[in-house]
N, C-alpha and C. Protein backbone atom coordinates (compact mmCIF):
# COMPACT_ATOMS: atom_id res chain seq x y z
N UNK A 1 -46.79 -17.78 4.62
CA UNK A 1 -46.48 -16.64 5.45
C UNK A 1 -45.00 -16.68 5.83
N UNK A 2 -44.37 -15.56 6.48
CA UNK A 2 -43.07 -15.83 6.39
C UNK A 2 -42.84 -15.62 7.82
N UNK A 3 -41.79 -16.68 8.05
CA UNK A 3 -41.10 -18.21 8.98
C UNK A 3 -40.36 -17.26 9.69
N UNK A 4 -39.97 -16.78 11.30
CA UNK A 4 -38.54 -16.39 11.31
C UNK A 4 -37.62 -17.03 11.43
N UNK A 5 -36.57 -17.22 10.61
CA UNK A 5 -35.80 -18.44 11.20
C UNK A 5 -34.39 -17.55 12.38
N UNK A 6 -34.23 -17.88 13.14
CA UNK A 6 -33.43 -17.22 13.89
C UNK A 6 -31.58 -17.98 13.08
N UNK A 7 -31.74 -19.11 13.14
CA UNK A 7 -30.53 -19.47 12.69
C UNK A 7 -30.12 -18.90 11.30
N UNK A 8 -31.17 -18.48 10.49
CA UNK A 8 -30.64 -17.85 9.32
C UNK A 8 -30.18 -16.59 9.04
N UNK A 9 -30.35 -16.15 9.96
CA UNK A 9 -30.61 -14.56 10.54
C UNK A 9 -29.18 -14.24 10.98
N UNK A 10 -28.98 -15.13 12.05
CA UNK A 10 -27.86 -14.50 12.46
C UNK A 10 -26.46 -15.28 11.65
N UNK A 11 -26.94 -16.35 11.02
CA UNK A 11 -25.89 -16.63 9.43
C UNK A 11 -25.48 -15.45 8.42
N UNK A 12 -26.63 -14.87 8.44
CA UNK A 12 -26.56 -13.89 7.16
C UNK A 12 -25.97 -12.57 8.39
N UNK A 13 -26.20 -12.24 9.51
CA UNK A 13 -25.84 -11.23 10.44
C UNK A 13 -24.16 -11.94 10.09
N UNK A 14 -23.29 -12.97 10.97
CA UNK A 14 -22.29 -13.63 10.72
C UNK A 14 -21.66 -12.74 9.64
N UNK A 15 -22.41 -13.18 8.15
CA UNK A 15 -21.53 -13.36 6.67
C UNK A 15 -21.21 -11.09 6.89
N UNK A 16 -22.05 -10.80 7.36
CA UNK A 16 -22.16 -9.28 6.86
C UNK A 16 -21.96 -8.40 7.48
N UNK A 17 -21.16 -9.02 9.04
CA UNK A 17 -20.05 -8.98 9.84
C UNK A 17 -18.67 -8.72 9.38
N UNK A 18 -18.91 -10.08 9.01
CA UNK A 18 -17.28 -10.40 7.95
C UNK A 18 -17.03 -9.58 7.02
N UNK A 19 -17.95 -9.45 5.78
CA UNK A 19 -17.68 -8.44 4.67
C UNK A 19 -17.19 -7.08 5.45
N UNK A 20 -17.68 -6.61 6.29
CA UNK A 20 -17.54 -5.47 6.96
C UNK A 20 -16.44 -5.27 7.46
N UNK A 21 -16.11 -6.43 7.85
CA UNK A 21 -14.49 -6.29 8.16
C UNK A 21 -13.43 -6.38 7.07
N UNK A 22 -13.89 -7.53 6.45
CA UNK A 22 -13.22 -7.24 5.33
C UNK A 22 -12.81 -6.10 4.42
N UNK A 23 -13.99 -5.10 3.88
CA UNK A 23 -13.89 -3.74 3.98
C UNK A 23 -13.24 -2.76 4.57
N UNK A 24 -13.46 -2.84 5.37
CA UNK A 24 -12.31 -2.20 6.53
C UNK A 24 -11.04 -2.35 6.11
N UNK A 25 -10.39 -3.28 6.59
CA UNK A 25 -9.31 -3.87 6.45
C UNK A 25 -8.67 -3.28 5.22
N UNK A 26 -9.33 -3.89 4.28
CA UNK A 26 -9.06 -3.53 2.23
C UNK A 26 -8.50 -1.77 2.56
N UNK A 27 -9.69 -0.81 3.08
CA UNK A 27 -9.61 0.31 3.28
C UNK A 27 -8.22 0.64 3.49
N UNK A 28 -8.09 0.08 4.70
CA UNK A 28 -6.64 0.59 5.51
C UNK A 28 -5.51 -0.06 5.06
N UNK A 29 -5.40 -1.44 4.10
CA UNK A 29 -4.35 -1.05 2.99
C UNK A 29 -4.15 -0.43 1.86
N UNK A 30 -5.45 -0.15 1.46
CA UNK A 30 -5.05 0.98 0.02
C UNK A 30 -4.64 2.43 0.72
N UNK A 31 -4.81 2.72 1.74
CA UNK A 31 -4.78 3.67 2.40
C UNK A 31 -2.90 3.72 2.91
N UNK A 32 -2.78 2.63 3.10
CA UNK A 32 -1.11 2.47 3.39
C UNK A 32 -0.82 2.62 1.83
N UNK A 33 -1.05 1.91 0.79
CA UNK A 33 -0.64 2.25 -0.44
C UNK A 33 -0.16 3.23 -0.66
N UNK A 34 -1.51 4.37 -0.35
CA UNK A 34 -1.15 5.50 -0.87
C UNK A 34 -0.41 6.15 -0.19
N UNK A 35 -0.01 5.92 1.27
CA UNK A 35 0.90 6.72 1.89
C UNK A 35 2.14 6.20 1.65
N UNK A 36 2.46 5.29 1.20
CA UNK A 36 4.15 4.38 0.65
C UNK A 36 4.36 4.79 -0.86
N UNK A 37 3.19 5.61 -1.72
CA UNK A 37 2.96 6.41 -3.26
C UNK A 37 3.57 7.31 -2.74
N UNK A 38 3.22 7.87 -1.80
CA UNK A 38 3.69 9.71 -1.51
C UNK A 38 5.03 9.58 -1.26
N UNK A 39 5.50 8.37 -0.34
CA UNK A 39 6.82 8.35 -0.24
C UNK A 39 7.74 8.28 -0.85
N UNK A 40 7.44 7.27 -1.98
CA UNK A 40 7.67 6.98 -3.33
C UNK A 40 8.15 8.24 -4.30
N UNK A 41 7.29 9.18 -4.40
CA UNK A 41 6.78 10.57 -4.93
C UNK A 41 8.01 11.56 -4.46
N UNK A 42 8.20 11.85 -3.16
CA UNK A 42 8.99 12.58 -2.49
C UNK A 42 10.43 12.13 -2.57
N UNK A 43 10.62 10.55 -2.81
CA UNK A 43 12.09 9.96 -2.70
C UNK A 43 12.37 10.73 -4.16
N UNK A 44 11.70 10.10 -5.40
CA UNK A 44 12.06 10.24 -6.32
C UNK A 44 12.71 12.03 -6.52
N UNK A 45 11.41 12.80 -6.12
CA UNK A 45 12.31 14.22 -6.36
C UNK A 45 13.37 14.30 -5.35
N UNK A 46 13.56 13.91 -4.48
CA UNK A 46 14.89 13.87 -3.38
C UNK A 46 15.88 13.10 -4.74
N UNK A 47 15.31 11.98 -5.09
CA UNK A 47 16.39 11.54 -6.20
C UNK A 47 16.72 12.51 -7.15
N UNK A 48 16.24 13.17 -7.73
CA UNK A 48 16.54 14.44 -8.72
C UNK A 48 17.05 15.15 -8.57
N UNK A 49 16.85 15.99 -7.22
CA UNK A 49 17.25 17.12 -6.65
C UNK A 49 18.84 16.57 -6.92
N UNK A 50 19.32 15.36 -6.07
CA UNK A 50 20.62 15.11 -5.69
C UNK A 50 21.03 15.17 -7.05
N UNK A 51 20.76 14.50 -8.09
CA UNK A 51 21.29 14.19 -9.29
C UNK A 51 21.61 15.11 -10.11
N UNK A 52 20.71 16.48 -10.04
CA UNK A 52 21.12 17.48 -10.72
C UNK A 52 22.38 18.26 -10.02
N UNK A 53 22.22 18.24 -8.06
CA UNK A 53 23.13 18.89 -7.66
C UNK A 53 24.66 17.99 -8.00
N UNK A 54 24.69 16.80 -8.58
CA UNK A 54 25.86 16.04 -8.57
C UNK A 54 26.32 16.98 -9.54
N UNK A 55 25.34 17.16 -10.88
CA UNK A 55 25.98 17.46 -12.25
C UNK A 55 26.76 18.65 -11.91
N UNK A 56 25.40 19.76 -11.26
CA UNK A 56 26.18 20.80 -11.33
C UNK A 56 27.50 21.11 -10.72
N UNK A 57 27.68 20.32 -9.78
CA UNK A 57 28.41 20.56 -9.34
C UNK A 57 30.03 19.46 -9.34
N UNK A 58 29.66 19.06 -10.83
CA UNK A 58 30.83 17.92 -11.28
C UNK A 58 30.66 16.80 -10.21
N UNK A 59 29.99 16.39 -9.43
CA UNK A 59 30.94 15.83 -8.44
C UNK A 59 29.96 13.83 -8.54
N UNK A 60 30.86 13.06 -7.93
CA UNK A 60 30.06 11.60 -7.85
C UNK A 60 29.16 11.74 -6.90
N UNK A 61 27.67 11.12 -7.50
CA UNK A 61 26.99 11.07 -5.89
C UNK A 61 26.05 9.54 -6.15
N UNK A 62 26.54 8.84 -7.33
CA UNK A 62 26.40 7.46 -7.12
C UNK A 62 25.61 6.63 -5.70
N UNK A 63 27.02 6.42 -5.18
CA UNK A 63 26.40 5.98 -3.53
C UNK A 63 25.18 6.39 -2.70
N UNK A 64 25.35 7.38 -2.97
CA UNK A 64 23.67 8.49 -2.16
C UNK A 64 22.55 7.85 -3.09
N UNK A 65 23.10 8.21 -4.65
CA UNK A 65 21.77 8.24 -5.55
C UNK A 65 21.51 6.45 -5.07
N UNK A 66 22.21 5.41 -5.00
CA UNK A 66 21.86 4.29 -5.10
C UNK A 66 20.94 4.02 -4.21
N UNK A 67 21.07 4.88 -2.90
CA UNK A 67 20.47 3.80 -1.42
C UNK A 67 18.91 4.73 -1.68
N UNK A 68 18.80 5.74 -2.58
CA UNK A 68 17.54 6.58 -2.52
C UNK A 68 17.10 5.42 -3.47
N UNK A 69 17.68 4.91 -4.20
CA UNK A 69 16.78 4.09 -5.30
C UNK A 69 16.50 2.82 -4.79
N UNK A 70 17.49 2.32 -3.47
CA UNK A 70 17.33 1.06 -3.15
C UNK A 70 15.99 1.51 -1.90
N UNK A 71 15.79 2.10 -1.33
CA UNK A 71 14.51 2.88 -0.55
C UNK A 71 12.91 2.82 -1.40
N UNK A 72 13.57 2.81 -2.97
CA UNK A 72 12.34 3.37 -3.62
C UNK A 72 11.97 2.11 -3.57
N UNK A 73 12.82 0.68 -4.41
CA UNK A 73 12.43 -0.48 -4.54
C UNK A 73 11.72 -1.00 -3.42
N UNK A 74 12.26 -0.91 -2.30
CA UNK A 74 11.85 -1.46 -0.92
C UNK A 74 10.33 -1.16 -0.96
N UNK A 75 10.16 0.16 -1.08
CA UNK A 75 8.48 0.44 -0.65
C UNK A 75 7.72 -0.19 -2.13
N UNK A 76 8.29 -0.35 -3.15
CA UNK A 76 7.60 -0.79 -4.20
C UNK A 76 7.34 -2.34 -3.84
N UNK A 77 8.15 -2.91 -3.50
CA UNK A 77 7.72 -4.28 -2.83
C UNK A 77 6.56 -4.18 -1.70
N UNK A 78 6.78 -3.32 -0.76
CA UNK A 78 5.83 -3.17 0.42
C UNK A 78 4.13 -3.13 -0.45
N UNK A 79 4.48 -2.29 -1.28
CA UNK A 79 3.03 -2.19 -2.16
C UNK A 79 2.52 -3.64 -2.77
N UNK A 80 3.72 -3.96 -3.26
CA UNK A 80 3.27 -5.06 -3.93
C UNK A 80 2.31 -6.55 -2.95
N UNK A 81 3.30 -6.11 -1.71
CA UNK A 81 2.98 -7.15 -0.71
C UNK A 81 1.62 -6.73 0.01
N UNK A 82 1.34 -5.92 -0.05
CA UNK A 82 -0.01 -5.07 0.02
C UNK A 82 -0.85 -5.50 -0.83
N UNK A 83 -0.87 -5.21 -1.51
CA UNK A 83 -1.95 -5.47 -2.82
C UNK A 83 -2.28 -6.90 -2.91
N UNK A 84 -1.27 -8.11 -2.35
CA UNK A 84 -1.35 -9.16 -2.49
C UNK A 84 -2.46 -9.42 -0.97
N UNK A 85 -2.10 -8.80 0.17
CA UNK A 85 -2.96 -8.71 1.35
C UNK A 85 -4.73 -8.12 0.59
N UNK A 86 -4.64 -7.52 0.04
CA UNK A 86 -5.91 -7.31 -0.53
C UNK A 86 -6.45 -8.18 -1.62
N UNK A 87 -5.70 -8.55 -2.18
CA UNK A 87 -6.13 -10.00 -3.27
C UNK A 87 -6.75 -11.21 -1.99
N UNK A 88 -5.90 -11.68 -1.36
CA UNK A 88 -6.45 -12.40 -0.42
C UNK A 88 -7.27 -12.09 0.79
N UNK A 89 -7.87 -10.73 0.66
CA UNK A 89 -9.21 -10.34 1.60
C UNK A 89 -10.27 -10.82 0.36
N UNK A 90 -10.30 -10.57 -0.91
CA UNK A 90 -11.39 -10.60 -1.84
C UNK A 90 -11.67 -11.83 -1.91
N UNK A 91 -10.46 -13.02 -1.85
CA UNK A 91 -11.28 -14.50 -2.13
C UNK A 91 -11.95 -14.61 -1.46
């Protein structure tokens, strides 16, 4: 017949606690992901925009174009460092 064990109960309550949080958590960095993608998304055509207005308009815009690209790298790391926060929720 079946036993209740109370200590096993609230072990397995414990473990499925945790997953739950864990979940969570995972959630709300892919969720930052994708909001540091959009940013990503928007720099880049801000990068274009400028680059075409350089041409047309002969002129250097180097310096500008650089710090939009050094912006882009930055959040590409943030992702990366993200994704690594979610590698280490899964172990």
């Amino acid at each position: 017949m079946f036993k209740f064990n109370k200590e096993k109960l609230e072990e397995q309550a414990n473990k499925l606690a945790q997953k739950s949080g864990k979940l969570l958590e995972s959630g709300k960095l892919k969720l930052n992901i994708s909001n540091l993608e959009r940013d990503i998304t928007q720099l880049k055509t801000e990068l274009g925009d400028k680059l075409y207005a350089a041409y047309r308009n002969n002129a250097n815009a180097e310096a500008e174009l650089m710090e939009i690209c050094q912006k882009i790298d930055t959040l590409y790391r943030q992702i990366d460092e993200i994704k690594q926060q979610i590698d280490n929720l899964q172990e």
